[in-house]
C-alpha atoms as a PDB file:
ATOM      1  CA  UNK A   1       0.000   0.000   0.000  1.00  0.00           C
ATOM      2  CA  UNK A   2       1.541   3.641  -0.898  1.00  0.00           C
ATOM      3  CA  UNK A   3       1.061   6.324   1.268  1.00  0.00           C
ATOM      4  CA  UNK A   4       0.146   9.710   0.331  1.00  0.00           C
ATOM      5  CA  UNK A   5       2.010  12.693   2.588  1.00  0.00           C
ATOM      6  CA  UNK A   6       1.180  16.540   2.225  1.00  0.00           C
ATOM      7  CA  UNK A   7       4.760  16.657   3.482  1.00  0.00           C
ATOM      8  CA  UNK A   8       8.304  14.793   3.256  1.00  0.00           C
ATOM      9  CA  UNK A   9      11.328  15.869   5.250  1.00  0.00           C
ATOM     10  CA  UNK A  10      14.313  14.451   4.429  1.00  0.00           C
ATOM     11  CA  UNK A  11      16.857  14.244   7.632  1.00  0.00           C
ATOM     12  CA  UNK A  12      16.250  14.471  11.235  1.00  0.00           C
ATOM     13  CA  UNK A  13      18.625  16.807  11.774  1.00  0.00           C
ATOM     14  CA  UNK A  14      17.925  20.088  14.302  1.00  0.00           C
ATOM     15  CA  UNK A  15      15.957  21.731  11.068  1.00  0.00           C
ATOM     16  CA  UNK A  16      13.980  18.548  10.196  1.00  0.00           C
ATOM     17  CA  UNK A  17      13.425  18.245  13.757  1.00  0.00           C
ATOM     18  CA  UNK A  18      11.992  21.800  13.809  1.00  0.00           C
ATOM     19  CA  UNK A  19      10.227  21.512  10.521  1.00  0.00           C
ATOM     20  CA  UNK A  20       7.901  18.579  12.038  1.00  0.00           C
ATOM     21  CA  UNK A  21       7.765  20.355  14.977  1.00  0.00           C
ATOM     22  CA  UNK A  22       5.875  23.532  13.423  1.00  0.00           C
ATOM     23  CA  UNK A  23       4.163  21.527  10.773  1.00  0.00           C
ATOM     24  CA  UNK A  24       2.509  18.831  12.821  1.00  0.00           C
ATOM     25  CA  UNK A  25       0.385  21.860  14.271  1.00  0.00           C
ATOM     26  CA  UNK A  26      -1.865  21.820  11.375  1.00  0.00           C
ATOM     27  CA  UNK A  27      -3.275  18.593  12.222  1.00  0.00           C
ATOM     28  CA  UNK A  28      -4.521  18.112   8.818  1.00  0.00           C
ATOM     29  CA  UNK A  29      -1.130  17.767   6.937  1.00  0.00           C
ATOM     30  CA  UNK A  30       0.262  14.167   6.883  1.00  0.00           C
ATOM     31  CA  UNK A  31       3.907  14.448   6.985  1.00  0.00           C
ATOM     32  CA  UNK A  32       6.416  11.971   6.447  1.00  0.00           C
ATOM     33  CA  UNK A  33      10.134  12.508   8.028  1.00  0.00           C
ATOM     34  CA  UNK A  34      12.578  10.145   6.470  1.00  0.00           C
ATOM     35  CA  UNK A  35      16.354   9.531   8.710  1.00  0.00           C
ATOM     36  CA  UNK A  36      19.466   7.779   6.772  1.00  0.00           C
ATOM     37  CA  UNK A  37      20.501   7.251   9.860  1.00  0.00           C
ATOM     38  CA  UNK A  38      19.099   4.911  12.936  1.00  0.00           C
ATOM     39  CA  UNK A  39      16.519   6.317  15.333  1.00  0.00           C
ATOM     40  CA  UNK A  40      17.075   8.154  18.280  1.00  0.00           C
ATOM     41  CA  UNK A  41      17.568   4.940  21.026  1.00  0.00           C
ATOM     42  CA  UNK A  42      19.334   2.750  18.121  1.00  0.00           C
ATOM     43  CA  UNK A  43      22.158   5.720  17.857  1.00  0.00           C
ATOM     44  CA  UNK A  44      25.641   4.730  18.579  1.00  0.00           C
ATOM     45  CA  UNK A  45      29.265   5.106  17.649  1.00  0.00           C
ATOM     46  CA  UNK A  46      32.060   2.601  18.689  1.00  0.00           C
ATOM     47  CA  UNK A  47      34.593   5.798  18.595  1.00  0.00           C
ATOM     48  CA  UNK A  48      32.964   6.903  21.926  1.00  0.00           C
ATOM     49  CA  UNK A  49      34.399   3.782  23.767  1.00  0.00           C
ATOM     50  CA  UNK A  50      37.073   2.903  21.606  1.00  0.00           C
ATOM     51  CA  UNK A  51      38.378   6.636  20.418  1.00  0.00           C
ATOM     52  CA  UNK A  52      38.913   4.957  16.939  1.00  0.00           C
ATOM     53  CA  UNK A  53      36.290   5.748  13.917  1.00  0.00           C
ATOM     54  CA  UNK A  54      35.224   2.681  12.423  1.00  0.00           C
ATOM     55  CA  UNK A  55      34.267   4.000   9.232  1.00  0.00           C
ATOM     56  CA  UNK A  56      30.437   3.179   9.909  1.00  0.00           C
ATOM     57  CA  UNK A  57      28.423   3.675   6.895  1.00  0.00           C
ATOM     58  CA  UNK A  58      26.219   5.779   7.635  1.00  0.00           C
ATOM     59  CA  UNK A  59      28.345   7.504  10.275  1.00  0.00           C
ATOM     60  CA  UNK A  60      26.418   7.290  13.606  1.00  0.00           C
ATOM     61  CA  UNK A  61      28.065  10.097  14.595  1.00  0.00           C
ATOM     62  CA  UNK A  62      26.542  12.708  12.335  1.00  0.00           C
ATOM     63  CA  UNK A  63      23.504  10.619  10.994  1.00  0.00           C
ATOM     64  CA  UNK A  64      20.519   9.497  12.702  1.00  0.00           C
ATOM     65  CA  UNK A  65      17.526  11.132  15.075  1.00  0.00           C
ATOM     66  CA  UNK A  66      19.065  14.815  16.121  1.00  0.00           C
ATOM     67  CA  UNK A  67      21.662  14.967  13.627  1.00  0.00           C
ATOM     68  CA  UNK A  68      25.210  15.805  14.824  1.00  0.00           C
ATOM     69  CA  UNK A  69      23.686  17.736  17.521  1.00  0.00           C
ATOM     70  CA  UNK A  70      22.866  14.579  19.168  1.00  0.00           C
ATOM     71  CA  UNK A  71      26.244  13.704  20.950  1.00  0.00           C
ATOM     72  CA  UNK A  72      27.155  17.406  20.674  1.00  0.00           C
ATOM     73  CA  UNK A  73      28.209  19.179  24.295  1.00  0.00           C
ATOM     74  CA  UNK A  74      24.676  21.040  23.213  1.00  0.00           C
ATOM     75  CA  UNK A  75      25.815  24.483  23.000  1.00  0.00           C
ATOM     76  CA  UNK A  76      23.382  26.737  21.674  1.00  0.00           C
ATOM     77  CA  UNK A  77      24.499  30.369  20.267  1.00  0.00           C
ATOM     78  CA  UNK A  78      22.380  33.035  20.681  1.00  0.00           C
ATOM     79  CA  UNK A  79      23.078  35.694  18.869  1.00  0.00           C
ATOM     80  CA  UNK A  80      22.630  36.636  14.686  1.00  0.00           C
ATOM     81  CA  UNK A  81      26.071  38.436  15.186  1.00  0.00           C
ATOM     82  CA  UNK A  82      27.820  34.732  14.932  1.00  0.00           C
ATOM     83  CA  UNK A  83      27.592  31.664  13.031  1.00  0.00           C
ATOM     84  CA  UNK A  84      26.314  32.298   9.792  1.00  0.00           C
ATOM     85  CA  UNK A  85      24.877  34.734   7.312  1.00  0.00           C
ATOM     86  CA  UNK A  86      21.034  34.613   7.882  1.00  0.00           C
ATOM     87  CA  UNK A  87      21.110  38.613   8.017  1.00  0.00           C
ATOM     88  CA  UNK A  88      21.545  38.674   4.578  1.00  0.00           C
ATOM     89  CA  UNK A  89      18.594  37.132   3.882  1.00  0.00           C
ATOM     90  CA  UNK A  90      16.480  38.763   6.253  1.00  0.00           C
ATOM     91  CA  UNK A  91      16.287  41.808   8.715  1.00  0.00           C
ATOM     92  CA  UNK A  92      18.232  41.351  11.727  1.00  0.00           C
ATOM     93  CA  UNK A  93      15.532  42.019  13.722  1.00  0.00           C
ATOM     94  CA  UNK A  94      13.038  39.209  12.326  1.00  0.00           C
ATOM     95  CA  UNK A  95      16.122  37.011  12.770  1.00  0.00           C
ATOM     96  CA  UNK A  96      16.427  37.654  16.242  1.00  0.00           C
ATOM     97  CA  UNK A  97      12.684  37.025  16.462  1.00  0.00           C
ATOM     98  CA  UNK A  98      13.351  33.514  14.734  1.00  0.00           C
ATOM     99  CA  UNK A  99      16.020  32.508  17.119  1.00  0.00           C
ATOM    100  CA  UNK A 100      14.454  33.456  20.509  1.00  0.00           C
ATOM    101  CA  UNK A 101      11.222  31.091  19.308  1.00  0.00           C
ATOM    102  CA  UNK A 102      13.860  28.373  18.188  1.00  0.00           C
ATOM    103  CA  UNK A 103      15.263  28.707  22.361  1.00  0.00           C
ATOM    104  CA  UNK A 104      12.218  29.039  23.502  1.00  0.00           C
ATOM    105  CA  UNK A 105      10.939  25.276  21.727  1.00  0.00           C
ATOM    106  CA  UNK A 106      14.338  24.204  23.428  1.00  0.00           C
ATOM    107  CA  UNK A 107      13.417  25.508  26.637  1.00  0.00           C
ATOM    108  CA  UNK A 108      10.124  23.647  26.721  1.00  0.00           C
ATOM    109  CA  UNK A 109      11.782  20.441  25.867  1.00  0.00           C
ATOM    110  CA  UNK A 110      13.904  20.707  28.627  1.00  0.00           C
ATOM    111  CA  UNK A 111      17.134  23.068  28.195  1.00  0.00           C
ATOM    112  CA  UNK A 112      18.855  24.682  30.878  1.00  0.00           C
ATOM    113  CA  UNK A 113      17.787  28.171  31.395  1.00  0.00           C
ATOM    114  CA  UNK A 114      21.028  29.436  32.105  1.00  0.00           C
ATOM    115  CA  UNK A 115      22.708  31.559  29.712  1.00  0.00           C
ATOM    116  CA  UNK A 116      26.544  32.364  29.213  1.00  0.00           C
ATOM    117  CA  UNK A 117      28.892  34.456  27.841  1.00  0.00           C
ATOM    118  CA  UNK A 118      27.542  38.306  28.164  1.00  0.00           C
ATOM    119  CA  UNK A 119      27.406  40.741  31.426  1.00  0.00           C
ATOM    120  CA  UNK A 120      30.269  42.697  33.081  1.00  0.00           C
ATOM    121  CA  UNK A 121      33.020  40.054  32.833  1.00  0.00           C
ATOM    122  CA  UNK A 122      32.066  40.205  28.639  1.00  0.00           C
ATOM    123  CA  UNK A 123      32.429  43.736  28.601  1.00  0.00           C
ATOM    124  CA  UNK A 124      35.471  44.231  30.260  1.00  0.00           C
ATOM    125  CA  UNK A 125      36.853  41.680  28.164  1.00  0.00           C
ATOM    126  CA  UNK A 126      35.277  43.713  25.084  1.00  0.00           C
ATOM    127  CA  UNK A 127      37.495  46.759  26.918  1.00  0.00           C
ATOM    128  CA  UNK A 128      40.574  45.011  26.633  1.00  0.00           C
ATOM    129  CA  UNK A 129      40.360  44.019  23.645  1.00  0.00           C
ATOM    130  CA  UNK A 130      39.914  47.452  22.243  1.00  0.00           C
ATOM    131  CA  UNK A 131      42.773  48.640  23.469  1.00  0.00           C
ATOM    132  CA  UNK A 132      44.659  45.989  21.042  1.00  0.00           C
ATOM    133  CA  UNK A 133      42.608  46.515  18.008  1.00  0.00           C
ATOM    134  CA  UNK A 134      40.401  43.997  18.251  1.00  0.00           C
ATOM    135  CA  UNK A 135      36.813  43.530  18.543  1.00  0.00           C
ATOM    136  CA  UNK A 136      35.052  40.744  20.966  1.00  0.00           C
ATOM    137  CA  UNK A 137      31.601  39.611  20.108  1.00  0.00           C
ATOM    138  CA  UNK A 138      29.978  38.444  23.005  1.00  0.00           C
ATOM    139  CA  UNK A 139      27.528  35.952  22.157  1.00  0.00           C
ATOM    140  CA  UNK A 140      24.941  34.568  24.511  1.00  0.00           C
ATOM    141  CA  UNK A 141      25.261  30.903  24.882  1.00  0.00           C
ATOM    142  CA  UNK A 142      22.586  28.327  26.150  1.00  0.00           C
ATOM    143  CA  UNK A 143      24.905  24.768  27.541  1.00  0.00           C
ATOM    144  CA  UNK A 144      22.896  22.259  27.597  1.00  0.00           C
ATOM    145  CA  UNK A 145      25.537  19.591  27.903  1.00  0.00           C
ATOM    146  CA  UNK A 146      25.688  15.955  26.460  1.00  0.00           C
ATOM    147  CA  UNK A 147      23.181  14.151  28.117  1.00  0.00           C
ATOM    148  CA  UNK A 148      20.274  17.092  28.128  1.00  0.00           C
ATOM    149  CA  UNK A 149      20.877  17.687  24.947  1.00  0.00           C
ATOM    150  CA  UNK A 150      19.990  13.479  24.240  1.00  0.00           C
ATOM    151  CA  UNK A 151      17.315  13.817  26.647  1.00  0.00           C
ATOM    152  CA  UNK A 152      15.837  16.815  24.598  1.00  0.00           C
ATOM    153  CA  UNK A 153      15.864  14.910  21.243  1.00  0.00           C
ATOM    154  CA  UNK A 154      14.333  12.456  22.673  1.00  0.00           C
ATOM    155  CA  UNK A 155      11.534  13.951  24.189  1.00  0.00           C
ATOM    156  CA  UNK A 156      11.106  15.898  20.740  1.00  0.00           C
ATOM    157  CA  UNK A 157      11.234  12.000  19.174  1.00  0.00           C
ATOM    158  CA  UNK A 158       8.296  11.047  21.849  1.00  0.00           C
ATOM    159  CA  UNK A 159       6.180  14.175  21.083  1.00  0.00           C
ATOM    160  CA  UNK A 160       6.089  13.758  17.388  1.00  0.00           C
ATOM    161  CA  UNK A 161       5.761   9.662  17.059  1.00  0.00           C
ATOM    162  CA  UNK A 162       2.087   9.489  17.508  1.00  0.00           C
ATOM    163  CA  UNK A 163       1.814  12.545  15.160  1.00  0.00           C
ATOM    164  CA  UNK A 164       3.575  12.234  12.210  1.00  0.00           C
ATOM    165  CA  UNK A 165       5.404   8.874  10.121  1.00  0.00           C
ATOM    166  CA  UNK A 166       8.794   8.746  10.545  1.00  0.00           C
ATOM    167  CA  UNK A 167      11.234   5.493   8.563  1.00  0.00           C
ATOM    168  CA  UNK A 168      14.605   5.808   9.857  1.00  0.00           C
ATOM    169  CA  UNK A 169      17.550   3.655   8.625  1.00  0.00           C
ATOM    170  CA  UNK A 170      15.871   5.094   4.560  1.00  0.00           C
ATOM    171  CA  UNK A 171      17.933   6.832   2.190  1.00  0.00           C
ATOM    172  CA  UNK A 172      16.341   9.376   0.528  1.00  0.00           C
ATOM    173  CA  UNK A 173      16.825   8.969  -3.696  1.00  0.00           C
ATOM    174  CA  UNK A 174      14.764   9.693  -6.634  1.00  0.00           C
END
């Protein structure tokens, strides 16, 4: 039997993640996500007991449920001043908009609510700096750490498996 789907996101990666996330609101849209790599509490990587890659096709390091971000130290930035270019492609203000709703999804899913990297220590850092020509961007940070951040994606996994299909393990191809 073939299914139909409104919707297909291909990877389950932070933006797939997100995608379902906001489109599973419209509870009439069938959407499909679709993971090359394992599901959420099939992940693993023998270089995190070992230290040594195995050359695991696909890499569970970087594919599977959460994407890289899933055994990342979970450090979210803040701040449209680093890590890309999305300014270019839309007011700074909406941007900042975009990524306060994006913290605030991570917030309800779990994330710590402490935030680092600004205040008087930053700006007398920033001070120095000056004084030697150079110019410190002090970007607020959300550390979520290794585990939360697992615990998050899985609790995002939980949330949408009643309300959306997902086939991990399925390479997307024409």
């Amino acid at each position: 039997m073939r299914m139909r789907y409104d919707v297909i996101i291909i990877g389950a990666g932070p933006a797939g993640i997100f995608a379902a996330l906001e489109l599973v609101r419209r509870d009439s849209l069938r959407v499909l996500l679709v993971e090359r790599g394992p599901d959420i509490d099939r992940r693993s990587c023998p270089a995190r007991t070992t230290g040594v890659c195995a050359g695991c096709s696909p890499c569970g390091i970087t594919c599977g449920w959460g994407g890289a971000g899933a055994f990342s130290d979970g450090k979210l930035t803040l701040s449209p001043e680093v890590g890309g270019w999305l300014d270019q492609f839309m007011p700074t203000e909406r941007l900042v908009e975009l990524i306060a709703d994006v913290d605030a999804v991570w917030l309800e899913y779990g994330a710590t609510r402490e935030v680092h990297g600004g205040g008087k220590k930053a700006d007398k850092i920033r001070r120095e700096a000056l004084k030697h020509g150079m110019t410190l961007i002090a970007a607020p940070v959300r550390h979520m750490g290794t585990e939360r951040a697992f615990a998050i994606l899985t609790a995002m996994r939980r949330e949408l498996e009643s309300r959306l299909d997902v086939r991990s393990g399925v390479k997307a191809e024409r």
